[in-house]
PDB file of N, CA and C in Angstrom:
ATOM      1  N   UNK A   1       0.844  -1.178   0.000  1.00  0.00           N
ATOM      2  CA  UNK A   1       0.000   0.000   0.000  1.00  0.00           C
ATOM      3  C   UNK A   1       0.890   1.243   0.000  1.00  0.00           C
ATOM      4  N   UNK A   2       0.492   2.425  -1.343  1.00  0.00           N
ATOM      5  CA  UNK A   2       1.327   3.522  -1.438  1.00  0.00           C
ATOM      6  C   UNK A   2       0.958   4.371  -0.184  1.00  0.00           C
ATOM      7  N   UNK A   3       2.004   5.240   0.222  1.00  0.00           N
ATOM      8  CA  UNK A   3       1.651   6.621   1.137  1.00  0.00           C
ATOM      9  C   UNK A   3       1.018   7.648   0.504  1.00  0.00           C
ATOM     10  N   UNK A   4       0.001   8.266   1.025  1.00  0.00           N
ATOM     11  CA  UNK A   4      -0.675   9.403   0.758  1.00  0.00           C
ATOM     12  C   UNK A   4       0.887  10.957   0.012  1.00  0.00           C
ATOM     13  N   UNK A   5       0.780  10.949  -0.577  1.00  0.00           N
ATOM     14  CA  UNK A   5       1.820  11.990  -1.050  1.00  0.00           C
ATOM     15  C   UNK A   5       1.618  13.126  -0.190  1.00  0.00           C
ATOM     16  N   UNK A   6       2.159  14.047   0.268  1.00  0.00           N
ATOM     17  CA  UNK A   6       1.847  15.493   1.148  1.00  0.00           C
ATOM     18  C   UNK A   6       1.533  16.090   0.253  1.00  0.00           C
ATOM     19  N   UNK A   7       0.575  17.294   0.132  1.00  0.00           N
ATOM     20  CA  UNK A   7       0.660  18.152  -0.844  1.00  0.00           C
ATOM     21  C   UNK A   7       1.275  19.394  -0.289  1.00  0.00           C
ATOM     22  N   UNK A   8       1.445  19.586  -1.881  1.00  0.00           N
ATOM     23  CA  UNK A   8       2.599  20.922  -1.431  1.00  0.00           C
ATOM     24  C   UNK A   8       1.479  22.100  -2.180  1.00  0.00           C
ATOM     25  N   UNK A   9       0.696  21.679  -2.609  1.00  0.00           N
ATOM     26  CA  UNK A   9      -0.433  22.887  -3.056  1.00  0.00           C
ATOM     27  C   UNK A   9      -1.148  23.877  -2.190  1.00  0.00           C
ATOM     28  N   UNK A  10      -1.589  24.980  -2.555  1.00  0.00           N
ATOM     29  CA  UNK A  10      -2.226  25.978  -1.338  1.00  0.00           C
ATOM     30  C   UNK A  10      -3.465  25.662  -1.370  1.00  0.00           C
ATOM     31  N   UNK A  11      -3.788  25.880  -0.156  1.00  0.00           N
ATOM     32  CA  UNK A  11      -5.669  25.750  -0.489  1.00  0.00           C
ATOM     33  C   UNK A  11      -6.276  26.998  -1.311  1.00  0.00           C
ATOM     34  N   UNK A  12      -6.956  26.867  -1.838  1.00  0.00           N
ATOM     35  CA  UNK A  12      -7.688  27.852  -3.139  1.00  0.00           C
ATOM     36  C   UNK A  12      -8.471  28.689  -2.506  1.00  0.00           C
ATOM     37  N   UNK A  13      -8.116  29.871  -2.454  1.00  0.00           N
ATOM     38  CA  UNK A  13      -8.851  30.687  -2.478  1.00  0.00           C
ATOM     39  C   UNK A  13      -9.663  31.856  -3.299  1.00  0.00           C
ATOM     40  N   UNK A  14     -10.714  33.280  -2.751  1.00  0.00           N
ATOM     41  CA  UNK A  14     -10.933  33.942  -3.591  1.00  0.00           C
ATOM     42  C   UNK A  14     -10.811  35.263  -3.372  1.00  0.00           C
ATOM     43  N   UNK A  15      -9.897  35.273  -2.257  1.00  0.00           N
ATOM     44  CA  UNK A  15      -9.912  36.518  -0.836  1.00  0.00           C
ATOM     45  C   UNK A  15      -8.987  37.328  -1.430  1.00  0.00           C
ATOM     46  N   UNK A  16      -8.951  38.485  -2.244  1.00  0.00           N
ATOM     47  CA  UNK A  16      -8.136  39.268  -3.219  1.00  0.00           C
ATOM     48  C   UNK A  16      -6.888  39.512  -2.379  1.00  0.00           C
ATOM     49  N   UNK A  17      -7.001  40.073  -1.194  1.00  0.00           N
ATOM     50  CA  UNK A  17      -6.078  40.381  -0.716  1.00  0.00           C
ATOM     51  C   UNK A  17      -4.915  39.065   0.162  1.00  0.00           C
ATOM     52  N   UNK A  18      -5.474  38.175   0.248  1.00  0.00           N
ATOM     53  CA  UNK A  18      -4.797  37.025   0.302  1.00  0.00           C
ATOM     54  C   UNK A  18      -3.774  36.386  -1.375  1.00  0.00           C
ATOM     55  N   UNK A  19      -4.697  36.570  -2.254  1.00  0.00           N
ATOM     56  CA  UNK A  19      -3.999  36.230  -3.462  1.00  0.00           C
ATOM     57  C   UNK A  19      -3.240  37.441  -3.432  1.00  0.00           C
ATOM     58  N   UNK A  20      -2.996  38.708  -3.432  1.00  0.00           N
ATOM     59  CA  UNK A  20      -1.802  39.697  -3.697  1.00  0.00           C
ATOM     60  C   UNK A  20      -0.793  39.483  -2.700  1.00  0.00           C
ATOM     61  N   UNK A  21      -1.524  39.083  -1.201  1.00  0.00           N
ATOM     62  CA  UNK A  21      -0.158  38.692  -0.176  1.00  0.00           C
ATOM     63  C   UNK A  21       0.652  37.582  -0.721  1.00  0.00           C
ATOM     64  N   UNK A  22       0.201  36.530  -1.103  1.00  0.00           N
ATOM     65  CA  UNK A  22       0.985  35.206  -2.071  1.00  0.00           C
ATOM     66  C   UNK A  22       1.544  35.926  -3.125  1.00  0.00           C
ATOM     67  N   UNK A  23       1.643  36.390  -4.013  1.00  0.00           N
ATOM     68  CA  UNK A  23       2.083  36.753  -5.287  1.00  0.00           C
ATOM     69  C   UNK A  23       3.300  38.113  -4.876  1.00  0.00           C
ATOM     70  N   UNK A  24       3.017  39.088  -3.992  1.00  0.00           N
ATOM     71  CA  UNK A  24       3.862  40.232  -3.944  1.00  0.00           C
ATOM     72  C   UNK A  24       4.537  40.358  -2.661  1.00  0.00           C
ATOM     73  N   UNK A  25       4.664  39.312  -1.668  1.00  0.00           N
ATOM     74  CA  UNK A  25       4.626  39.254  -0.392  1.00  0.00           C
ATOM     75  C   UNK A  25       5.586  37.822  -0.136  1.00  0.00           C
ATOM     76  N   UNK A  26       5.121  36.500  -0.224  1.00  0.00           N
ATOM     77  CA  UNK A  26       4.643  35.402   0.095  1.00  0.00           C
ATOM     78  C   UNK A  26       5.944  35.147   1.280  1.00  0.00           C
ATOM     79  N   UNK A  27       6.828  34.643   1.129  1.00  0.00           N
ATOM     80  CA  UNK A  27       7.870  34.184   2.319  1.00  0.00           C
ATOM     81  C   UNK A  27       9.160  34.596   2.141  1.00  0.00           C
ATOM     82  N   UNK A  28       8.965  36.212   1.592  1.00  0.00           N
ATOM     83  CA  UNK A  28      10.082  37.207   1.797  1.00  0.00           C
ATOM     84  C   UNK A  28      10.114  38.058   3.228  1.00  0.00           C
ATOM     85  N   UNK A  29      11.479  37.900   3.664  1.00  0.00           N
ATOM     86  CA  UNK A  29      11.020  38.414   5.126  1.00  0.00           C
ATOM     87  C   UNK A  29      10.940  39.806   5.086  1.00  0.00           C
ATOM     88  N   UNK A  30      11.841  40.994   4.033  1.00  0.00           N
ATOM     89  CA  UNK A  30      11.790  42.064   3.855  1.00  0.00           C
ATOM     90  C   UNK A  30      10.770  42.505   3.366  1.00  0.00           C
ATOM     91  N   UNK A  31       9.827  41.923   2.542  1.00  0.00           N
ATOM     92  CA  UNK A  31       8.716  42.307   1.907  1.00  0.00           C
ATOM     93  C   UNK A  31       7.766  42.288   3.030  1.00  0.00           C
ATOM     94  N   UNK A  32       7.737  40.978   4.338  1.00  0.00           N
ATOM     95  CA  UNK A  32       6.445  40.339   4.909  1.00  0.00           C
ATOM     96  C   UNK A  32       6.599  42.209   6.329  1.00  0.00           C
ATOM     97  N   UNK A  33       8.017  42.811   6.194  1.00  0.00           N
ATOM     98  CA  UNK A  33       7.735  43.847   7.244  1.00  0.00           C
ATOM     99  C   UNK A  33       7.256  44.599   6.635  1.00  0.00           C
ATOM    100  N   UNK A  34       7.927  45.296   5.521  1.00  0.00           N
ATOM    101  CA  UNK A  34       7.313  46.022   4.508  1.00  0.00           C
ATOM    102  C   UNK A  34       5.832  46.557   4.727  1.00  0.00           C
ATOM    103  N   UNK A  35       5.062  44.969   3.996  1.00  0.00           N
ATOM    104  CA  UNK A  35       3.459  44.665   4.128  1.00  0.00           C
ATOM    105  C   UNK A  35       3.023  45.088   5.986  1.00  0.00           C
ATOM    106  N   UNK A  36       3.484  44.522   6.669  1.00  0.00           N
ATOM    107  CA  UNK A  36       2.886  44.721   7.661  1.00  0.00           C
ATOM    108  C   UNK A  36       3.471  46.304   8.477  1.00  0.00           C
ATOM    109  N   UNK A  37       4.231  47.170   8.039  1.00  0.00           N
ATOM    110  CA  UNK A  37       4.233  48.598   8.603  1.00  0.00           C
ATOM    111  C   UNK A  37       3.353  49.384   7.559  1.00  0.00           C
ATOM    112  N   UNK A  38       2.916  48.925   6.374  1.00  0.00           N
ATOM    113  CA  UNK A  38       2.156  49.480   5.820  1.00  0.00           C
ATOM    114  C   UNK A  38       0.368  49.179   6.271  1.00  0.00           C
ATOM    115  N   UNK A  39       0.241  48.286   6.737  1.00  0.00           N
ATOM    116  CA  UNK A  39      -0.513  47.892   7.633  1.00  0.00           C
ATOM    117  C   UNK A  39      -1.071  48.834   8.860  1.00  0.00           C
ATOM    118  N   UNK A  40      -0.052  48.792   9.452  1.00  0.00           N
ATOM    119  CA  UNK A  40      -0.217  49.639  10.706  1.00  0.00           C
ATOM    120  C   UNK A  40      -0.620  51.385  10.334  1.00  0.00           C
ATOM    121  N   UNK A  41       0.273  51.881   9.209  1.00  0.00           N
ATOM    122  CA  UNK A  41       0.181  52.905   9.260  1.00  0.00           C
ATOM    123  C   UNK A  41      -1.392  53.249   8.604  1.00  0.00           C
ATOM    124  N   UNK A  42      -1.954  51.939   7.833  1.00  0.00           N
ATOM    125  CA  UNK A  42      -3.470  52.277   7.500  1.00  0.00           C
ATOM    126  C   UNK A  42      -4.158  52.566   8.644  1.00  0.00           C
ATOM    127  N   UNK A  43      -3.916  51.601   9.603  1.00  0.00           N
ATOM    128  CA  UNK A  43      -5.082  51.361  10.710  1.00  0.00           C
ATOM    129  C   UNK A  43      -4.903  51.980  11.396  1.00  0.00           C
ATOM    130  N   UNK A  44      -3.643  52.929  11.752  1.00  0.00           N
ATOM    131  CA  UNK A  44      -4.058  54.533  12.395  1.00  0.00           C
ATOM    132  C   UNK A  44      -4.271  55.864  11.688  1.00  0.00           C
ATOM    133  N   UNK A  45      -4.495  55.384  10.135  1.00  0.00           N
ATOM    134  CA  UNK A  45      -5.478  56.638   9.259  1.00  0.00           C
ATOM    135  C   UNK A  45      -6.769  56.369   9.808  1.00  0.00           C
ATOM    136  N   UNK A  46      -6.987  54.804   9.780  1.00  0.00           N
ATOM    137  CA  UNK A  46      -8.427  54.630   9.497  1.00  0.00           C
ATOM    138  C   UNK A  46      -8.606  54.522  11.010  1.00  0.00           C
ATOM    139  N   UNK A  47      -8.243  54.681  11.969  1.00  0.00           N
ATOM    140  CA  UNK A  47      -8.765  55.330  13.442  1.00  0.00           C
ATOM    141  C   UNK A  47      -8.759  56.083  13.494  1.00  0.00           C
ATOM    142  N   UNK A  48      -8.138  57.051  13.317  1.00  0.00           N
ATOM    143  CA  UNK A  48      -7.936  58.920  13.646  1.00  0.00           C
ATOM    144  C   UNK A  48      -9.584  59.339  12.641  1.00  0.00           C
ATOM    145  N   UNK A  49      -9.365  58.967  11.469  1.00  0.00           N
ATOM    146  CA  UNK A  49     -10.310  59.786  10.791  1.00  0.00           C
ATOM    147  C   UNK A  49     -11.852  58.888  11.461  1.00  0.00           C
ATOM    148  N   UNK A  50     -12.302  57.573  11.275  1.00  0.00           N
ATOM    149  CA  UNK A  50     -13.165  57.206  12.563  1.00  0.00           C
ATOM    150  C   UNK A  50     -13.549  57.643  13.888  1.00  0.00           C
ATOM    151  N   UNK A  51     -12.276  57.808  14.673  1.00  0.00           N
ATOM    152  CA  UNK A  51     -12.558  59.097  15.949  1.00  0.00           C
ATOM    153  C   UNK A  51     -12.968  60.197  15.417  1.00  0.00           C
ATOM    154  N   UNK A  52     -12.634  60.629  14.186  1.00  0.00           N
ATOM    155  CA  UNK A  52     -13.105  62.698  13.799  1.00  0.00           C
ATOM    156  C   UNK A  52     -14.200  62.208  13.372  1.00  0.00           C
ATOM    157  N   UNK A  53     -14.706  61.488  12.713  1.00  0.00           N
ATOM    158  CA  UNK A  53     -16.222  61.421  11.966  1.00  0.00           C
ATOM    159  C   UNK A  53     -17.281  61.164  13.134  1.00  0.00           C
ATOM    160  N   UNK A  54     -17.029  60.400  14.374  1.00  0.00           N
ATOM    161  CA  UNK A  54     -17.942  59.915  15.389  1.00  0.00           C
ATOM    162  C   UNK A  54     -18.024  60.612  15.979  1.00  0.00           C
ATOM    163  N   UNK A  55     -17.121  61.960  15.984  1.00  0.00           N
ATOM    164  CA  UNK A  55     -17.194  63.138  17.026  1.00  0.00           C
ATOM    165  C   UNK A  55     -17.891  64.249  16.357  1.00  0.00           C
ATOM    166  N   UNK A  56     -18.021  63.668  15.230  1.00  0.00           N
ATOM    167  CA  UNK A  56     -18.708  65.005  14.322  1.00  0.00           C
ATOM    168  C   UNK A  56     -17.637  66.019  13.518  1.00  0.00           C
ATOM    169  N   UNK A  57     -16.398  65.871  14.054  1.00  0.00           N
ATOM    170  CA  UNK A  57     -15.806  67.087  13.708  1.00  0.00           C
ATOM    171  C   UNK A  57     -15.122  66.874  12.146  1.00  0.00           C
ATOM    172  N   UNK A  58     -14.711  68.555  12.041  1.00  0.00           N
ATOM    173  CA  UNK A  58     -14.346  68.170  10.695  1.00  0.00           C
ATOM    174  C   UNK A  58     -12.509  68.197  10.890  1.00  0.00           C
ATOM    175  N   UNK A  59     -11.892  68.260   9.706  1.00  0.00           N
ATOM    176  CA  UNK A  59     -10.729  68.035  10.362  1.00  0.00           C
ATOM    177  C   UNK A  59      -9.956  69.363  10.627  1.00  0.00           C
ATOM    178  N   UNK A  60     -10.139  70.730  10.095  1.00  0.00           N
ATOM    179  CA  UNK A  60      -9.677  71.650  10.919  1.00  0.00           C
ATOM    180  C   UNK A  60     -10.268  72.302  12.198  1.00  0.00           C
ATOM    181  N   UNK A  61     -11.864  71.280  12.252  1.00  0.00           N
ATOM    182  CA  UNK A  61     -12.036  71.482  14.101  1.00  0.00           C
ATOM    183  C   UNK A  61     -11.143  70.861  14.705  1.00  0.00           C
ATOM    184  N   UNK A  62     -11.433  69.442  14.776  1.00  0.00           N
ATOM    185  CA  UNK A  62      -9.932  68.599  14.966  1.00  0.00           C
ATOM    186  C   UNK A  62      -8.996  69.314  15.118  1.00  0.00           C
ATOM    187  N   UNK A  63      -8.068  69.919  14.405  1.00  0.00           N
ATOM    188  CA  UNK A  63      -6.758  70.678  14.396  1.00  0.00           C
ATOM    189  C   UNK A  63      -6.198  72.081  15.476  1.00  0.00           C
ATOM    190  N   UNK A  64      -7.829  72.469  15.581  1.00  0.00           N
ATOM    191  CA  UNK A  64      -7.828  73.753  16.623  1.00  0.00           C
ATOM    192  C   UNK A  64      -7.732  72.731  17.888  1.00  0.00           C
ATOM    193  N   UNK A  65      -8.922  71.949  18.258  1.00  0.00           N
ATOM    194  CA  UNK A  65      -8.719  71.215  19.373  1.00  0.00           C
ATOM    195  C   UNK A  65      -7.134  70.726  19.924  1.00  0.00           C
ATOM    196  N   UNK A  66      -6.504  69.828  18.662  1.00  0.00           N
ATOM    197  CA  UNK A  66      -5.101  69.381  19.076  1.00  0.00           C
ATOM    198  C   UNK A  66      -4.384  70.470  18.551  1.00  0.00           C
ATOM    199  N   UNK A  67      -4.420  71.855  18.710  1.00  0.00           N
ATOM    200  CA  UNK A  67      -3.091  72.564  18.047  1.00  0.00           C
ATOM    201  C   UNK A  67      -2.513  72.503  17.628  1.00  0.00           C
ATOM    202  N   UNK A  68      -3.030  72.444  15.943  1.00  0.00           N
ATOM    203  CA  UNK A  68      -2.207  72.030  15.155  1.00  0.00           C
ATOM    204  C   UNK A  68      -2.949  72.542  13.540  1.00  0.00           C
ATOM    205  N   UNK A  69      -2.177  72.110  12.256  1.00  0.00           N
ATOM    206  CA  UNK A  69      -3.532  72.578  11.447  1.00  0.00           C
ATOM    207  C   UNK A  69      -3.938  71.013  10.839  1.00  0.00           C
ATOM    208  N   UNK A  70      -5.199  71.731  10.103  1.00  0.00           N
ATOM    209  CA  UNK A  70      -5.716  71.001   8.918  1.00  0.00           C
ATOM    210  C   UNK A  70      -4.725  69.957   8.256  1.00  0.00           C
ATOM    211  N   UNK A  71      -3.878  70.761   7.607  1.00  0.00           N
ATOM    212  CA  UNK A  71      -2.830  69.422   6.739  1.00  0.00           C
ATOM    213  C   UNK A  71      -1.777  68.425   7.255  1.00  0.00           C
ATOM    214  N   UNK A  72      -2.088  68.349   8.835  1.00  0.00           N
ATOM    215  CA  UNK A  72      -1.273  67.335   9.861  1.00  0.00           C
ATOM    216  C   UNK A  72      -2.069  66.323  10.178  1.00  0.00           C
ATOM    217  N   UNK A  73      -3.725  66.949  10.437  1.00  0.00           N
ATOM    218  CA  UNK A  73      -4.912  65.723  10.516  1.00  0.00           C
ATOM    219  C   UNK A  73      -4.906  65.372   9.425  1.00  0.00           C
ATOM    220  N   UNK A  74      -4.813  66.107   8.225  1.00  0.00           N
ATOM    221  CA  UNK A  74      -5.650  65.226   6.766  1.00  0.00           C
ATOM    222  C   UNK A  74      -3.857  64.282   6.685  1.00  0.00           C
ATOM    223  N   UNK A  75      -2.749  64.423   6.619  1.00  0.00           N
ATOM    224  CA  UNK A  75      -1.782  63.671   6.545  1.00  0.00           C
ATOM    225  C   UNK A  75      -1.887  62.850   7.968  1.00  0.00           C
ATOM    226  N   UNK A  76      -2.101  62.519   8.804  1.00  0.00           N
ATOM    227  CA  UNK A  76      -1.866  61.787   9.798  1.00  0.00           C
ATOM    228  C   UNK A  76      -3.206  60.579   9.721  1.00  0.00           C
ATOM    229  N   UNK A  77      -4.185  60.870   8.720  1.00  0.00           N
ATOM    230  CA  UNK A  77      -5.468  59.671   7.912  1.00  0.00           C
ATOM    231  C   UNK A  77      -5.448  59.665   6.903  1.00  0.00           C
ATOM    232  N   UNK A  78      -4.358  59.688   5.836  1.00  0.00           N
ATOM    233  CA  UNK A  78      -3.962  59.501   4.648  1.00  0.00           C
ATOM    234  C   UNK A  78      -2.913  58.089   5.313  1.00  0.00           C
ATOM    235  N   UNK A  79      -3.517  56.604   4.764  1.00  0.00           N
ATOM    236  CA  UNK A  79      -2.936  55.523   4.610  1.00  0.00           C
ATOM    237  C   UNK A  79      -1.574  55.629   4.450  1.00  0.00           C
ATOM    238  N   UNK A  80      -0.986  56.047   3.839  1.00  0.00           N
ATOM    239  CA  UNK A  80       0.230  56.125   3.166  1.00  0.00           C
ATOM    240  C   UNK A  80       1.497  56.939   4.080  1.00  0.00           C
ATOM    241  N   UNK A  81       0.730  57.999   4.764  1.00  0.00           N
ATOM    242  CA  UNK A  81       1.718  58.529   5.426  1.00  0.00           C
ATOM    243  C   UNK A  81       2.738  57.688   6.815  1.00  0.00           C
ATOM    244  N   UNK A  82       3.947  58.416   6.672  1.00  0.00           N
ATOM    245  CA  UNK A  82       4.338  57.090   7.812  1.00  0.00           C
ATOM    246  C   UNK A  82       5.190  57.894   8.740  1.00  0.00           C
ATOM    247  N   UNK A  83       4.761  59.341   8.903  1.00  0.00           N
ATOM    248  CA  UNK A  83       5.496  60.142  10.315  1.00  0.00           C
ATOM    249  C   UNK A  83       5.109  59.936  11.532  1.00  0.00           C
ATOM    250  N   UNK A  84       4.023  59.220  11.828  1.00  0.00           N
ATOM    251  CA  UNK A  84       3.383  59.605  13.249  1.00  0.00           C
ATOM    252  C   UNK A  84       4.441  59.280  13.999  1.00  0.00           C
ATOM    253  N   UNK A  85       3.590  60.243  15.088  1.00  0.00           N
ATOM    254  CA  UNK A  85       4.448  60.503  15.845  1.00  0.00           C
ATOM    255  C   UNK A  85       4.023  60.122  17.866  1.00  0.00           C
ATOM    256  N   UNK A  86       4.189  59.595  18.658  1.00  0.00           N
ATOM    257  CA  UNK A  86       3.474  59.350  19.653  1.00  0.00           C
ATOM    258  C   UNK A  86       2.751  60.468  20.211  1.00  0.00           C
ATOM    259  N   UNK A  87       3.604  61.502  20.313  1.00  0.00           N
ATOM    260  CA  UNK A  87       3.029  62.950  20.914  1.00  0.00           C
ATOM    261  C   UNK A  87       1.833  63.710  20.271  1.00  0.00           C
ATOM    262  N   UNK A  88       1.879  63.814  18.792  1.00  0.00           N
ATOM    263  CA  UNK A  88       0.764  64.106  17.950  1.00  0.00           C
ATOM    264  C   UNK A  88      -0.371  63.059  18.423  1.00  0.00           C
ATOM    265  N   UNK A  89       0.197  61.800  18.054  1.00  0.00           N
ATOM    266  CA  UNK A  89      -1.205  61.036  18.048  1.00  0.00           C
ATOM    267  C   UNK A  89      -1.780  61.032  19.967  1.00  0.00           C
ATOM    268  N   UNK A  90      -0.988  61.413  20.879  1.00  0.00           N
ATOM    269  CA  UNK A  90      -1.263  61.653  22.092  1.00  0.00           C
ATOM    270  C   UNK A  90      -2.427  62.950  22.055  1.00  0.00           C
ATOM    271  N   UNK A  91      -2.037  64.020  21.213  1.00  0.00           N
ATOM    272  CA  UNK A  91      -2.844  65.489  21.471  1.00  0.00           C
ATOM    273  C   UNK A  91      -3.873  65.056  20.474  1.00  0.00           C
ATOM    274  N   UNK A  92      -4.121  64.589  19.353  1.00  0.00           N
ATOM    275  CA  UNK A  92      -5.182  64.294  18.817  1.00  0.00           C
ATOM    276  C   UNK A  92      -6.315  63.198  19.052  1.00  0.00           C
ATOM    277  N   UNK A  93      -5.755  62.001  19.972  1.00  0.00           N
ATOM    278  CA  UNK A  93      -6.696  61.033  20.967  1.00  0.00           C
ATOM    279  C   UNK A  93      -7.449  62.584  22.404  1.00  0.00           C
ATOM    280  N   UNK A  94      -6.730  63.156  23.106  1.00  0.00           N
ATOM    281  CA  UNK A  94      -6.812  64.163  23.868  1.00  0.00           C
ATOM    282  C   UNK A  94      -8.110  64.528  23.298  1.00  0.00           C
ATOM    283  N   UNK A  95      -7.594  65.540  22.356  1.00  0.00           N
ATOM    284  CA  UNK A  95      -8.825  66.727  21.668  1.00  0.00           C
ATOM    285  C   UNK A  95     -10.101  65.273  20.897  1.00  0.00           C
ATOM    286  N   UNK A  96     -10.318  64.237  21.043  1.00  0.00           N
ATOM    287  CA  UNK A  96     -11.707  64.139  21.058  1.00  0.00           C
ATOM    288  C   UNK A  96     -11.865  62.899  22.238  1.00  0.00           C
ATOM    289  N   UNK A  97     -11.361  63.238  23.284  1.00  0.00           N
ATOM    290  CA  UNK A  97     -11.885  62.882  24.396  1.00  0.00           C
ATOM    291  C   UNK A  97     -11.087  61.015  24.811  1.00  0.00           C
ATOM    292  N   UNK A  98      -9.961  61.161  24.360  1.00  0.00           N
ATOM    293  CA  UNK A  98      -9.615  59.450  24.317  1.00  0.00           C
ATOM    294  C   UNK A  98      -8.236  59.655  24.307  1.00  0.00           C
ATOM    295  N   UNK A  99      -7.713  58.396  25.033  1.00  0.00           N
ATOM    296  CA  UNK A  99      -6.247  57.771  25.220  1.00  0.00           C
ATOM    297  C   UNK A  99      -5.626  56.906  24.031  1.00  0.00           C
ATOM    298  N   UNK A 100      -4.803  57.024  23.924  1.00  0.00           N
ATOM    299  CA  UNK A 100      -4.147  56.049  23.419  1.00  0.00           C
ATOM    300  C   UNK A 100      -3.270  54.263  23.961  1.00  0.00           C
ATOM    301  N   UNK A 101      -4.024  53.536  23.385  1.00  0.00           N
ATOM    302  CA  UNK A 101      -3.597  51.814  23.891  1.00  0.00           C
ATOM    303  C   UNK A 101      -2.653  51.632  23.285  1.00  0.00           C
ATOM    304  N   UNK A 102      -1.432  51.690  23.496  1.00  0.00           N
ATOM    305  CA  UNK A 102      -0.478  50.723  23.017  1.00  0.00           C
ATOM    306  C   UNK A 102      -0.151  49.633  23.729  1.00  0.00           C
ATOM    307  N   UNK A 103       0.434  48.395  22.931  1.00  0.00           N
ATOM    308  CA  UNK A 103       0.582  47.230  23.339  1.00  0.00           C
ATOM    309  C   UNK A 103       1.522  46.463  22.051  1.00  0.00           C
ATOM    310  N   UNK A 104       2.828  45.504  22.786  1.00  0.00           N
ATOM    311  CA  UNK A 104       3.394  44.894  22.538  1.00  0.00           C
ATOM    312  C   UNK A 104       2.302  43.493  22.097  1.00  0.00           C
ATOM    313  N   UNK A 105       2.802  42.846  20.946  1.00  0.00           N
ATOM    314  CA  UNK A 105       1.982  41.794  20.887  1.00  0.00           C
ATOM    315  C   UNK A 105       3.038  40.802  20.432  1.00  0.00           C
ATOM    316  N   UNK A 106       3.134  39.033  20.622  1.00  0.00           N
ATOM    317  CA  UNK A 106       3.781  38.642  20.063  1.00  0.00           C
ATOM    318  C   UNK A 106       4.008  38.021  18.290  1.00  0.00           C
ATOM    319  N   UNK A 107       5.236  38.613  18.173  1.00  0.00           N
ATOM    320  CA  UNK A 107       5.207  38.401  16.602  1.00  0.00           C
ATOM    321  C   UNK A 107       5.081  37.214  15.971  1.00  0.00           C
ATOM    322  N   UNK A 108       4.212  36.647  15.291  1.00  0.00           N
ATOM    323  CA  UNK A 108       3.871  35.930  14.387  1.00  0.00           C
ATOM    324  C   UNK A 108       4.615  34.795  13.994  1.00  0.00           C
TER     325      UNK A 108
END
């Protein structure tokens, strides 16, 4: 009786962003940080501007609140940008009423 062969095939998926992580990503370690600080820096656009929309404000209310202007909020929820800074994102959690959680997590 033969042995079951292992497969070395992926399971199939249709999850777009899973097929671009395989293809532009897959088990490069420089690419896999790459992907994942680009990551991070989305998901504190897409919190900052979530906190300004739930508070109502717009983003040069925002800006008076944390002292600062307009084109530091609209760059600090632009995905792409990658200055933040702890102290900014400290005065802009502040001015709509919230802390900032940081936390060590273990890496992957």
């Amino acid at each position: 009786m033969r042995k079951p062969r292992k497969s070395t095939a992926r399971r199939s998926t249709s999850d777009a962003s899973e097929i671009l992580d395989r293809l532009f990503v897959g088990d490069d370690p420089v690419r896999r940080a790459q992907s994942d600080k680009a990551l991070e820096d989305a998901i504190i656009g897409h919190l900052i501007y979530n906190a300004r929309i739930s508070a109502g404000l717009t983003q040069k209310q925002l800006a008076v609140l944390a002292r600062t202007d307009q084109a530091v909020i609209s760059r600090l929820e632009d995905a792409d940008y990658r200055g933040h800074s702890v102290n900014m994102l400290r005065r802009v959690a502040a001015a709509l009423g919230k802390r900032i959680d940081i936390r060590l997590v273990d890496a992957a």
